[in-house]
Protein backbone atom coordinates (compact mmCIF):
# COMPACT_ATOMS: atom_id res chain seq x y z
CA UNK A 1 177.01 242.32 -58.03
CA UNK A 2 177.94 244.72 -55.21
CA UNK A 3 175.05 245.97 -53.22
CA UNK A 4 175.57 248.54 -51.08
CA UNK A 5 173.27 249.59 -47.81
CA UNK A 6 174.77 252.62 -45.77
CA UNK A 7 171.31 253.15 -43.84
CA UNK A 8 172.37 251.09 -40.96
CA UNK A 9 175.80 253.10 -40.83
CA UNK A 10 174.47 256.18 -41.61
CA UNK A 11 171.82 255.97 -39.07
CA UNK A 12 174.57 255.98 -36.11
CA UNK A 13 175.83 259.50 -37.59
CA UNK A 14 175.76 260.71 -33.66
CA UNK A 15 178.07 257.89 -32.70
CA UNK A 16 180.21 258.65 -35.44
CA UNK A 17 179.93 262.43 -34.94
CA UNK A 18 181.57 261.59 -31.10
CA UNK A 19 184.07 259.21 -32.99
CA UNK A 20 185.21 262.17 -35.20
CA UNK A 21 185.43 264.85 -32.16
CA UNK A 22 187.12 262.63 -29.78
CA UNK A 23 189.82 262.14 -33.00
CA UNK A 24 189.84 265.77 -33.19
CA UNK A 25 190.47 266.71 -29.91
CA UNK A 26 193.03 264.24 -28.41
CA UNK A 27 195.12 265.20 -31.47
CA UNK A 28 194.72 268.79 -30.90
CA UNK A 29 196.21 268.13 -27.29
CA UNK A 30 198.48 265.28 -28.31
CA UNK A 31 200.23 268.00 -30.47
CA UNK A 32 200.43 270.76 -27.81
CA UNK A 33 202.45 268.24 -25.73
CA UNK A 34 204.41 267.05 -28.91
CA UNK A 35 205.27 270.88 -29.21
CA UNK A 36 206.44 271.30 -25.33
CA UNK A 37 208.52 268.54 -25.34
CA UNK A 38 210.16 269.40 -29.20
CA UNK A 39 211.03 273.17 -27.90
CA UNK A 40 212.43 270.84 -25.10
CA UNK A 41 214.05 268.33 -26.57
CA UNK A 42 215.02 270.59 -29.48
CA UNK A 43 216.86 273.23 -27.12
CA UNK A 44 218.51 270.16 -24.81
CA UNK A 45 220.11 268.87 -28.40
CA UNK A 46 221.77 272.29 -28.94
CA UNK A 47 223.38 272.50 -25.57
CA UNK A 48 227.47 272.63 -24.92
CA UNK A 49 227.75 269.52 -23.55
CA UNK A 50 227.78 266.33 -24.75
CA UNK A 51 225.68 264.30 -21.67
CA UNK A 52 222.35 266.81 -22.17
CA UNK A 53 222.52 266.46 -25.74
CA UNK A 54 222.47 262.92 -25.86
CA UNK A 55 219.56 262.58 -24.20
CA UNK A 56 217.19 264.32 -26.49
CA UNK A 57 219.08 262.01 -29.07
CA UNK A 58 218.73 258.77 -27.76
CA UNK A 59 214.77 259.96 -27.64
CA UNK A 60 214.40 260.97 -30.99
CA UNK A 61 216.09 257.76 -32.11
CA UNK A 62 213.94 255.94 -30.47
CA UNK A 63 210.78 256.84 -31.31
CA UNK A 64 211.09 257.52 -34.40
CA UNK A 65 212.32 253.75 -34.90
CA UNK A 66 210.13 252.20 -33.44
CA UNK A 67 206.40 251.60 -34.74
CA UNK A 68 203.53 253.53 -32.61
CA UNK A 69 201.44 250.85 -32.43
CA UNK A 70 204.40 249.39 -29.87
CA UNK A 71 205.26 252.06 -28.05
CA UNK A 72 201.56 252.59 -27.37
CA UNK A 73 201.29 248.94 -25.89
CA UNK A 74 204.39 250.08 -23.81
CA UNK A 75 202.52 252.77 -22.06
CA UNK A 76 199.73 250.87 -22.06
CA UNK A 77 199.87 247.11 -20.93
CA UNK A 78 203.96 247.57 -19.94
CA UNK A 79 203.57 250.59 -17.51
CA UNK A 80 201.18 249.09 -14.94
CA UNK A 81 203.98 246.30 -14.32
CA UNK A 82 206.24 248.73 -13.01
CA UNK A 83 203.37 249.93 -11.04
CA UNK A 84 202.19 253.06 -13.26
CA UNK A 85 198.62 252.12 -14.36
CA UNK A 86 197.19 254.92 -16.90
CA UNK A 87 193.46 254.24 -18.34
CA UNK A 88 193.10 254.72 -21.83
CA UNK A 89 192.63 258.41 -22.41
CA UNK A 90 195.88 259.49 -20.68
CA UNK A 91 197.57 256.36 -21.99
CA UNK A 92 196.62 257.61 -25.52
CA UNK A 93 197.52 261.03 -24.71
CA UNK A 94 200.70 259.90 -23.60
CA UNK A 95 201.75 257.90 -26.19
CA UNK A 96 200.69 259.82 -28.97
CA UNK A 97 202.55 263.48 -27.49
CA UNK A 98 205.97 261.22 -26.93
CA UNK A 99 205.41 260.23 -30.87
CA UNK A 100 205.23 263.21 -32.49
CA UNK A 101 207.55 264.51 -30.43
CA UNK A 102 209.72 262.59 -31.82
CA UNK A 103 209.19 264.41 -34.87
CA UNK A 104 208.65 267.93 -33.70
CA UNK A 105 211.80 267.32 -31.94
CA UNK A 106 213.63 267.54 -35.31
CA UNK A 107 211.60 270.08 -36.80
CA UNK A 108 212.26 272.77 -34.18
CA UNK A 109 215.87 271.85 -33.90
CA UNK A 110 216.12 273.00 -37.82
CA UNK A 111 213.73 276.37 -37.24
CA UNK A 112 216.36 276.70 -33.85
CA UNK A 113 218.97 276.14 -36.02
CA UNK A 114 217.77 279.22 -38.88
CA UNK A 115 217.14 281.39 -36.29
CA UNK A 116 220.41 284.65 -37.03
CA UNK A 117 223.32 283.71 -34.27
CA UNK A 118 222.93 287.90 -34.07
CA UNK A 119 219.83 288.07 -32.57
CA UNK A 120 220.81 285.60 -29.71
CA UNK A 121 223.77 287.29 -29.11
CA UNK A 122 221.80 290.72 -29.02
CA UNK A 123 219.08 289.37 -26.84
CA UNK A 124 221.91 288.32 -24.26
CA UNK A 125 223.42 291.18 -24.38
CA UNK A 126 220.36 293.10 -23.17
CA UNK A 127 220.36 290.83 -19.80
CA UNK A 128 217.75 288.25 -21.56
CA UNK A 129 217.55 285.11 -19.40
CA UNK A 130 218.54 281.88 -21.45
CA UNK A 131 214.84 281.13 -20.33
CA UNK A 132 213.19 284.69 -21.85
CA UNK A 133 215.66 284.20 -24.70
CA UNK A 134 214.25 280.88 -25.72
CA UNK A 135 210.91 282.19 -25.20
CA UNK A 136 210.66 285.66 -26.95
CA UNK A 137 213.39 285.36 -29.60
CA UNK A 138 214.38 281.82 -30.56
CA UNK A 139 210.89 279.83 -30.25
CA UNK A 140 208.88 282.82 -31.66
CA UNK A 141 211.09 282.59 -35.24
CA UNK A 142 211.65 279.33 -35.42
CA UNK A 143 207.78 278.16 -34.81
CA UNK A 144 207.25 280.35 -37.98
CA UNK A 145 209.94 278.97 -39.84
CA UNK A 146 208.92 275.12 -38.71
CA UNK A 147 205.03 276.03 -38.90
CA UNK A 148 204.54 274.00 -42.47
CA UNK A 149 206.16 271.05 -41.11
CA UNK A 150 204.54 270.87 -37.96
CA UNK A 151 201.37 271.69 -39.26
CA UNK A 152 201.62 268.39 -41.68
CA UNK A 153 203.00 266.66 -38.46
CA UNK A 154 199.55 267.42 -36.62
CA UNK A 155 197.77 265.92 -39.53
CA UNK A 156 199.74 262.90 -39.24
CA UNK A 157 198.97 262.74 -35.57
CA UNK A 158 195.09 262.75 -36.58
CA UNK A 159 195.76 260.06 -38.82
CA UNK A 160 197.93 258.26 -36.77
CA UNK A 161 195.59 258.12 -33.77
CA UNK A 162 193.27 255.62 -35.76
CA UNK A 163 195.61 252.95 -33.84
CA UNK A 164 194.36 254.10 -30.40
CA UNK A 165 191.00 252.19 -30.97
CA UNK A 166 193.48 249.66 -30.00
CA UNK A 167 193.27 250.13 -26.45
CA UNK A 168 189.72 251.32 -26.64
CA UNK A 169 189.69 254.50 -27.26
CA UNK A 170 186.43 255.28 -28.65
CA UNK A 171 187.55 257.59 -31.61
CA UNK A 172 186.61 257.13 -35.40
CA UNK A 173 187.52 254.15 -35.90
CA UNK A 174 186.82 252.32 -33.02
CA UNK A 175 183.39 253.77 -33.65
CA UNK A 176 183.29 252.33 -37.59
CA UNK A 177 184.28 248.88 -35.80
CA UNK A 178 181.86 249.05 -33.44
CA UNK A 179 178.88 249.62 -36.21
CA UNK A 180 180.44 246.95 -38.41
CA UNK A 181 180.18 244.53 -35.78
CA UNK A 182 176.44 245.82 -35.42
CA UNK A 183 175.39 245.58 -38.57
CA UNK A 184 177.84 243.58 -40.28
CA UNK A 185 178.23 246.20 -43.04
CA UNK A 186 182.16 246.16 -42.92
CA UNK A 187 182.69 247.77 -46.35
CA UNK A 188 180.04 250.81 -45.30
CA UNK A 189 181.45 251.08 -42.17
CA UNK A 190 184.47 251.80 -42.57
CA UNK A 191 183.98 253.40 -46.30
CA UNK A 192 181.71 256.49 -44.58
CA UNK A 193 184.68 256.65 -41.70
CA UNK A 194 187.33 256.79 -44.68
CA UNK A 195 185.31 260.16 -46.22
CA UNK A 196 184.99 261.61 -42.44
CA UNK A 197 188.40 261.28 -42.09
CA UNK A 198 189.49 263.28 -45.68
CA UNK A 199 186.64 265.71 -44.52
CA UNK A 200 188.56 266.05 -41.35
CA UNK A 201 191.95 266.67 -42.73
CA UNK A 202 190.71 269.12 -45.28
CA UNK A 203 189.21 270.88 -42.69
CA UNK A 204 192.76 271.25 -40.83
CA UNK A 205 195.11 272.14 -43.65
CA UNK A 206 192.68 274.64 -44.28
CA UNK A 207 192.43 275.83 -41.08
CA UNK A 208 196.34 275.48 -40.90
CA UNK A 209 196.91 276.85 -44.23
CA UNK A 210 195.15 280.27 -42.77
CA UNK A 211 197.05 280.65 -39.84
CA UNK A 212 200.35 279.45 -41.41
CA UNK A 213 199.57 282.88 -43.66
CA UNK A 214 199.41 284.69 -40.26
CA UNK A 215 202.53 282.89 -38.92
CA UNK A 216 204.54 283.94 -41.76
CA UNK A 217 203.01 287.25 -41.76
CA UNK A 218 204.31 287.57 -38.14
CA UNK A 219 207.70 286.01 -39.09
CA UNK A 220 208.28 289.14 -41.52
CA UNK A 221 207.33 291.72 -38.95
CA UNK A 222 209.77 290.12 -36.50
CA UNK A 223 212.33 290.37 -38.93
């Protein structure tokens, strides 16, 4: 019969409490780079000639072939021998922003893409910069039009950053592994880290699902 004791895991709620705000936050920042370099990448693939817009290309292609759990590694154990040496936080950072933006890549290329070919045209003929173009009239629609995509994409980046406890980053589920290996409650352990991650991404899409409301609310008054 299965008998089941979560006192020992539930007794390290501070450490897990860390483990779920360390999860939080290097997602939260992993996805503001995934966004710079997607508006990047995304605008590079749209350009006139053929060498810029292979490069965003070959980068999307990639990593988005390629598992994360690799290209983590990469940054990780393979940088130093070239003689860039990151520790595990900016490692993690790294890896997880050149992931996802991947991903966001693609995303904002499409909202780029649905953004009227009048409104371009209008902004340059006003004297817009290709810069203050980008920035007040192409990125501004096409983050609204891309918002329910990316805003799944961040979830996915929460999720997916359950890997970096491989290079000992001391997020959820490093933290589970940790108490499982201290109390040899394996099944506990990683059960209670299971319901704080659903909690977790319940919490976003809600929090998303609010401001996607104000995003498309936006999107409307812009048009």
């Amino acid at each position: 019969m299965l008998s089941l004791d979560f006192s020992g895991t539930l007794a390290r709620w501070p450490e897990i409490a860390w483990g779920a705000w360390t999860t939080l936050w290097i997602a939260l920042v992993a996805m503001v780079g995934a966004l710079l370099i997607g508006a990047l990448a995304a605008w590079a693939a749209m350009a006139s000639r053929r060498a810029v817009r292979l490069v965003p290309q070959l980068y999307v292609e990639l990593f988005r072939n390629t598992p994360f759990l690799v290209q983590m590694y990469i940054v990780y154990f393979g940088l130093p021998s070239i003689g860039l040496r990151l520790t595990a936080y900016p490692a993690a950072l790294l890896a997880l922003s050149l992931y996802a933006g991947a991903y966001a890549t693609e995303i904002l290329r499409a909202g780029i893409e649905g953004v009227p070919p009048g409104q371009i045209e209008a902004a340059r003929a006003l004297g817009l910069s290709p810069l203050r173009t980008l920035r007040l009239v192409i990125l501004r629609q096409a983050l609204a039009a891309s918002f329910p995509a990316l805003a799944s994409q961040f979830v996915l980046v929460m999720l997916a950053s359950s890997l970096l406890s491989a290079i000992s980053v001391p997020e959820l589920t490093a933290v589970a592994n940790n108490i499982q290996g201290q109390t040899f409650r394996s099944f506990e352990a990683f059960l209670v880290a299971g319901a704080v991650y659903l909690a977790l991404t319940a919490l976003l899409r809600g929090a998303l699902g609010k401001l996607e409301r104000r995003v498309c609310a936006f999107q409307w008054a812009v048009r």
